[in-house]
Structure formats: structure tokens, C-alpha cells
C-alpha atoms as a PDB file:
ATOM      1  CA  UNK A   1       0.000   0.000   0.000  1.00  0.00           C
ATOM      2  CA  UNK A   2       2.769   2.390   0.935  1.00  0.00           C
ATOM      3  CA  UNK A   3       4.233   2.279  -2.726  1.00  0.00           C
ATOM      4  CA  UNK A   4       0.453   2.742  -4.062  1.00  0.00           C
ATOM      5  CA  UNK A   5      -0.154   5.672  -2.426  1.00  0.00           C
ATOM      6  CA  UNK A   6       3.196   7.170  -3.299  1.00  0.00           C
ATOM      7  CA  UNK A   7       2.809   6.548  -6.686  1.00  0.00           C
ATOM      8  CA  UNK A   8      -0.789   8.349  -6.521  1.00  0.00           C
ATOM      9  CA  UNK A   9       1.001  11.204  -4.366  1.00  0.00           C
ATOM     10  CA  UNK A  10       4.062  11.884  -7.431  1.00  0.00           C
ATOM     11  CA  UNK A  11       1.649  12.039 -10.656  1.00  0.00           C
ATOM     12  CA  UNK A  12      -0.111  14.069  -8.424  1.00  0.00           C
ATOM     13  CA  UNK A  13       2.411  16.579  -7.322  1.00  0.00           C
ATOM     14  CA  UNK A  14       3.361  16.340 -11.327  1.00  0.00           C
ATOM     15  CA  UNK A  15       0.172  17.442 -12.278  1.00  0.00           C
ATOM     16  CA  UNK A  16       0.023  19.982  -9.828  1.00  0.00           C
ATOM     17  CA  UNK A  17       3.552  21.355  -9.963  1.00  0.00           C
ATOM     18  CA  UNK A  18       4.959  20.414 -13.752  1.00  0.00           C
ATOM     19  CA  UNK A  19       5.574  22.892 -16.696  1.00  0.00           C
ATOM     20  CA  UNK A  20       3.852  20.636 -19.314  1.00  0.00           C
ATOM     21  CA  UNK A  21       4.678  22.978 -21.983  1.00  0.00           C
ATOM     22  CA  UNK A  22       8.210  22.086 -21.881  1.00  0.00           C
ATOM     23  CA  UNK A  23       7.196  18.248 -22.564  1.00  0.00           C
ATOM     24  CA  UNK A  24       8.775  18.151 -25.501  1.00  0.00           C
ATOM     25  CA  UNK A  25      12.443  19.305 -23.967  1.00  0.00           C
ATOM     26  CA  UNK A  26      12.064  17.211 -20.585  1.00  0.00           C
ATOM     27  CA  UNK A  27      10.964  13.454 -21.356  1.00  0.00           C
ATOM     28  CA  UNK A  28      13.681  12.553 -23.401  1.00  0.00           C
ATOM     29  CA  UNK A  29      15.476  12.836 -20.467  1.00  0.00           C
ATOM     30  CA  UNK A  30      13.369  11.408 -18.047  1.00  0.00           C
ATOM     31  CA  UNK A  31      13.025   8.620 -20.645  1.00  0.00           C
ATOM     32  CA  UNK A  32      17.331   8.128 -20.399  1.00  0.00           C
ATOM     33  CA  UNK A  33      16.290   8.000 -16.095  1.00  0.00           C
ATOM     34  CA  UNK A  34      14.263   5.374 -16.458  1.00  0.00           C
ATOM     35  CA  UNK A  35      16.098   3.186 -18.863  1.00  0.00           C
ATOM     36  CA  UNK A  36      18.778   4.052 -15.969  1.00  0.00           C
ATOM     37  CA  UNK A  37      16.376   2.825 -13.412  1.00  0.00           C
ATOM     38  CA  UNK A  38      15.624  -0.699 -15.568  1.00  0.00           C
ATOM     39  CA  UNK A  39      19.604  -0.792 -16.565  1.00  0.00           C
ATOM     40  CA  UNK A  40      20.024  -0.294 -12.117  1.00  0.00           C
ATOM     41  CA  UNK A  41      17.152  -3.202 -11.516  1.00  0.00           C
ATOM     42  CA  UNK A  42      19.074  -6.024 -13.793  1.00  0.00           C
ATOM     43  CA  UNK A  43      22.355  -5.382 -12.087  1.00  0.00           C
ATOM     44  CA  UNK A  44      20.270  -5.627  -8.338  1.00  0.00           C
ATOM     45  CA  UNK A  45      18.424  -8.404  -9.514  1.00  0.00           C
ATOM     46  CA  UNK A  46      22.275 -10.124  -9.726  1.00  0.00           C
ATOM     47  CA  UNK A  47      23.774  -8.570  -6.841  1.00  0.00           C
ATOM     48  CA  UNK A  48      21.192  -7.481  -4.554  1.00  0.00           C
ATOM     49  CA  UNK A  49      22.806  -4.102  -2.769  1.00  0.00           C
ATOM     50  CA  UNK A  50      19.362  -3.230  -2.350  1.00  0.00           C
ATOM     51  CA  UNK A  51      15.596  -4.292  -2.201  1.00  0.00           C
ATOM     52  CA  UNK A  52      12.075  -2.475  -1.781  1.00  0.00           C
ATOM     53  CA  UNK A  53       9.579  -4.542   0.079  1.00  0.00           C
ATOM     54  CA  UNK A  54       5.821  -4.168   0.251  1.00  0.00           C
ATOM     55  CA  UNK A  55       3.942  -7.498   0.351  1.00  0.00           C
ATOM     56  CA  UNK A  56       0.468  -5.899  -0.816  1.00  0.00           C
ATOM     57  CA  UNK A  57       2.203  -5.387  -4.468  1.00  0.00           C
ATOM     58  CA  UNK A  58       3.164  -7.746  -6.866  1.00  0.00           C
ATOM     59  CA  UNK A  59       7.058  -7.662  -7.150  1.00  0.00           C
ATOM     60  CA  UNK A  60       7.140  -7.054 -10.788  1.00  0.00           C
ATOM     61  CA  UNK A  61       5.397  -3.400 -10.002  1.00  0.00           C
ATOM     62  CA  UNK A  62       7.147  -2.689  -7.226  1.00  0.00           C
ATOM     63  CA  UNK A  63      10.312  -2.887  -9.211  1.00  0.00           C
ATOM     64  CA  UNK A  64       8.450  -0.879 -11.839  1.00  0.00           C
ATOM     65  CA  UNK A  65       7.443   1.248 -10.079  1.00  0.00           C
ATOM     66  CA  UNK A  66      10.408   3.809  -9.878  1.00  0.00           C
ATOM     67  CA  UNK A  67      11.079   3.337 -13.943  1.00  0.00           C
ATOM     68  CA  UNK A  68       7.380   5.077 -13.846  1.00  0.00           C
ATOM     69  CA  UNK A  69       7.340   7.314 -11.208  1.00  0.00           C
ATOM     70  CA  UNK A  70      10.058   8.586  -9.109  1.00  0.00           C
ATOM     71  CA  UNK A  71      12.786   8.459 -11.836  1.00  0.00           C
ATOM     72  CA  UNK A  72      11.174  10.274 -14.791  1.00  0.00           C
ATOM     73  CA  UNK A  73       8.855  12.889 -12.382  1.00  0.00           C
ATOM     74  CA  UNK A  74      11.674  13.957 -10.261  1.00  0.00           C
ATOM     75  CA  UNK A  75      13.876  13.979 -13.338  1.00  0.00           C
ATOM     76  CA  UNK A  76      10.955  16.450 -14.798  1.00  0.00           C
ATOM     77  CA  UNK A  77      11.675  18.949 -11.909  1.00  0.00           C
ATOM     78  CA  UNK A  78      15.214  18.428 -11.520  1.00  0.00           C
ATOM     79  CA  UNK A  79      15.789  19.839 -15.492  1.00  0.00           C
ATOM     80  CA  UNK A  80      12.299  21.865 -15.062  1.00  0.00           C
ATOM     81  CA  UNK A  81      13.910  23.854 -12.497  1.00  0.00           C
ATOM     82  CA  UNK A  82      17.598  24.098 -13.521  1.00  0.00           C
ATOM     83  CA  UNK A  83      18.735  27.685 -12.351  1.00  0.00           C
ATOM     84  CA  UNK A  84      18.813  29.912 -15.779  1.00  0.00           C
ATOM     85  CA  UNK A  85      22.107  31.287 -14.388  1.00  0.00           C
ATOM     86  CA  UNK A  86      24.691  28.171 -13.965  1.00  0.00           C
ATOM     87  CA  UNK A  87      27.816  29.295 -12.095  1.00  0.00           C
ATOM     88  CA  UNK A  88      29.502  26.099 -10.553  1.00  0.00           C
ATOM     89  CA  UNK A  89      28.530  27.544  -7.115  1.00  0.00           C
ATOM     90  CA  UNK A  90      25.074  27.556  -8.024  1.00  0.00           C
ATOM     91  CA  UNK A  91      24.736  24.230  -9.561  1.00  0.00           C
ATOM     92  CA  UNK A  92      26.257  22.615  -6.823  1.00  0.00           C
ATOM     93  CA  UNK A  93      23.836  24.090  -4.480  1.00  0.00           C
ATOM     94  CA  UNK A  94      21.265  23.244  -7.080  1.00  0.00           C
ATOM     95  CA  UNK A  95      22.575  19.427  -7.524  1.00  0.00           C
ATOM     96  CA  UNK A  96      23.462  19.282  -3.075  1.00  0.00           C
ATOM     97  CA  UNK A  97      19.628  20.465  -2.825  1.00  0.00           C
ATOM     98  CA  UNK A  98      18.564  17.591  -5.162  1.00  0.00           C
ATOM     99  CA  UNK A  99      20.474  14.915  -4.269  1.00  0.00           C
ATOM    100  CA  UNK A 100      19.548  15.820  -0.464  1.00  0.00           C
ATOM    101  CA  UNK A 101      16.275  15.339  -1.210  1.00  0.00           C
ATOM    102  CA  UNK A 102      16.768  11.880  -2.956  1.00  0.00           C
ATOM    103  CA  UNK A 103      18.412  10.676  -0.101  1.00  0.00           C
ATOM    104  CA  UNK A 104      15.733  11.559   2.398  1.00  0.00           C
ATOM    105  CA  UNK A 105      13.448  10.005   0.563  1.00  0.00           C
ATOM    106  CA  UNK A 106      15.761   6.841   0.211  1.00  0.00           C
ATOM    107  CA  UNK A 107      16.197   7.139   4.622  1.00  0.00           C
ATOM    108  CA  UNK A 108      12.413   7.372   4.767  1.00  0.00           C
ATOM    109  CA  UNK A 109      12.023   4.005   2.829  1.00  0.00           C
ATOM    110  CA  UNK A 110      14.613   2.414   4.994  1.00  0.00           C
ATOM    111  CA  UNK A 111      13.332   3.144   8.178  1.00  0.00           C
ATOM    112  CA  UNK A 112      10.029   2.604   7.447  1.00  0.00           C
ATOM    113  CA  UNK A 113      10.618  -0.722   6.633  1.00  0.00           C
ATOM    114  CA  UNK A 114       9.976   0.090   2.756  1.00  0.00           C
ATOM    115  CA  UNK A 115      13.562  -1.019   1.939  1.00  0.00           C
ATOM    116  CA  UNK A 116      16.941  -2.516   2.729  1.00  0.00           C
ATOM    117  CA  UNK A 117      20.569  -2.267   2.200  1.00  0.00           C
ATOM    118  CA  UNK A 118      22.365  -5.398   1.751  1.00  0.00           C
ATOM    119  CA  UNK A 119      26.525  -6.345   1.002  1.00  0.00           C
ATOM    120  CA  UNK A 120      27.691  -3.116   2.425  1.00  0.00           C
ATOM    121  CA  UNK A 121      25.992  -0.780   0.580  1.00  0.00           C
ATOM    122  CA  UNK A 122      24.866   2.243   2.741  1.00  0.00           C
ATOM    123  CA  UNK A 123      23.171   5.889   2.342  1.00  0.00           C
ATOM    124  CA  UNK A 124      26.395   7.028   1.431  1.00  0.00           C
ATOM    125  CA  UNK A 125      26.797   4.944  -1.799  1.00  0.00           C
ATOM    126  CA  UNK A 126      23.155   6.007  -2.809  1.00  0.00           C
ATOM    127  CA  UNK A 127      24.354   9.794  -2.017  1.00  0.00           C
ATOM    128  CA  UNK A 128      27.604   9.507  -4.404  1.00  0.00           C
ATOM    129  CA  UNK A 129      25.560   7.742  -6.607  1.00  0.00           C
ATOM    130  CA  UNK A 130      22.358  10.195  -6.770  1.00  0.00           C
ATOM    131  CA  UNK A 131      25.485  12.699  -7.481  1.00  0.00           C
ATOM    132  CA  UNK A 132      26.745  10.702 -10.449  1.00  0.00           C
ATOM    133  CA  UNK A 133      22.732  10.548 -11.588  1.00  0.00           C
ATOM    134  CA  UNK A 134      21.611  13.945 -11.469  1.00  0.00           C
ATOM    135  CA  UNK A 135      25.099  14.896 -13.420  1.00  0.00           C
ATOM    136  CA  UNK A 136      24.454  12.922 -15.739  1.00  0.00           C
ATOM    137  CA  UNK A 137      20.652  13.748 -16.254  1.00  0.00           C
ATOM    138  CA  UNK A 138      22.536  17.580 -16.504  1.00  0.00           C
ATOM    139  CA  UNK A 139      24.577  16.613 -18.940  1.00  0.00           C
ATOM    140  CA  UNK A 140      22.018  14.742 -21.324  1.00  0.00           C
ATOM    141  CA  UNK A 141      19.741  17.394 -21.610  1.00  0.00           C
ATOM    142  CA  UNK A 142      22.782  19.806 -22.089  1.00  0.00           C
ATOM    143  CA  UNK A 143      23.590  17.791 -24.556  1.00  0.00           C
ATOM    144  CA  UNK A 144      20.425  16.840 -26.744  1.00  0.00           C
ATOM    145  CA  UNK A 145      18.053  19.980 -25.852  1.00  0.00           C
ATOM    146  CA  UNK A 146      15.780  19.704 -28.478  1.00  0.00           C
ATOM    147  CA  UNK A 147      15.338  23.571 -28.148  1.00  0.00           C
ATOM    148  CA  UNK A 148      18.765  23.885 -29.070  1.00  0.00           C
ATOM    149  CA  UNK A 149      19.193  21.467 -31.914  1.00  0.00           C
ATOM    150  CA  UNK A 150      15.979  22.558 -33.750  1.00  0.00           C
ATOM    151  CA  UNK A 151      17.545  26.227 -33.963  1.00  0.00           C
END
């Protein structure tokens, strides 16, 4: 139930909060997150670092579940909101604030029982590695802005 009603609480906060007119620009590379996400789920499957457990959903969604939710909407705000002026000093405040966030989110599912660490891995792999993500979701849509190519 818990991963139900957070799926129902993202779209929502999407709907509410998301510049839709920028569509066009964003899901490619919230698209690139969530082949990420799948890419991230084959390699757990094999070595299980980590696990997200809710027995009222059907394993197969709950592993879904991030490829179609939490990967491409927070990828829509993290690129939706990129600061128009992009000093170093202000895109690492931009990329500490977001990968903060991610990592909350990650401690809430741990200690609510939503999810586990396994071999070692810790919140402070996740944090280097929600680093590593959000650069390279940066560098993506830096790269292959449509609103740049089609001018």
C-alpha cells in the first residue's frame, strides 16, 4: 500500500507542480532515467545491494514502479527547475539540494521498513551515486536539448 499511495502522491504533485509545456524538452530525459532505473534493476536483480519490500504489491510493479514514477517525475523537476544562471557555485547548491532530497526520501524508505541495504551498501553509496545521476541527467539534456538542436 505504501508504494500505491506514493505513486498516486508523485503524478499528483506532477500534475500539480509540472511545466507541461516544456514536454517536448524534458521526457527525453526522463526517458534516459528510467532506462537508468531498468539498466540499475538487472544489475540488483544479480547482486542485490538493495531491495524495496511491500507485500500488498506484486514484485514485478514494485520494481516498476520507480522506472514510472520517481525516476522520470523527479527527473521532470530536476531539469524543469535548472537555475537559468549556472555558475559552478550555483549548480552545486542546485545538484546538493537535489540529491539531499533523494536521499531523504531513500532514509524514509529504509526506516520505514519500505527497503533494505544489503553487502555493504549504505546511504552514502546512494548519495555519491544520486550525485553521479543527477550529473548525468545535466549533462544529457545539455547535450540533446531539443530547443537547441531545432535552432
Amino acid at each position: 500500500m505504501f508504494y500505491i499511495a506514493r505513486f498516486i502522491l508523485v503524478w499528483f504533485i506532477w500534475i500539480v507542480l509540472a511545466d507541461k509545456r516544456r514536454w517536448k524538452e524534458i521526457i527525453p530525459v526522463c526517458i534516459f532515467a528510467s532506462f537508468l532505473g531498468v539498466v540499475t534493476d538487472i544489475i540488483v536483480e544479480h547482486y542485490p545491494y538493495w531491495e524495496y519490500i511491500d507485500d500488498s504489491v506484486h514484485p514485478l510493479i514494485l520494481e516498476l514502479g520507480d522506472e514510472f514514477e520517481i525516476f522520470p517525475v523527479a527527473t521532470y523537476f530536476f531539469i524543469q527547475w535548472l537555475p537559468q544562471k549556472r555558475p559552478l557555485l550555483n549548480m552545486f547548491f542546485y545538484f546538493f539540494l537535489w540529491t539531499t532530497l533523494a536521499i531523504l526520501i531513500e532514509h524514509i524508505h529504509l526506516i520505514t521498513g519500505h527497503m533494505e541495504h544489503s553487502f555493504g551498501w549504505t546511504l552514502w553509496h546512494s548519495y555519491i551515486a544520486d550525485w553521479i545521476l543527477f550529473w548525468l541527467f545535466y549533462m544529457f539534456h545539455k547535450i540533446f536539448d531539443l530547443r537547441k538542436l531545432s535552432s
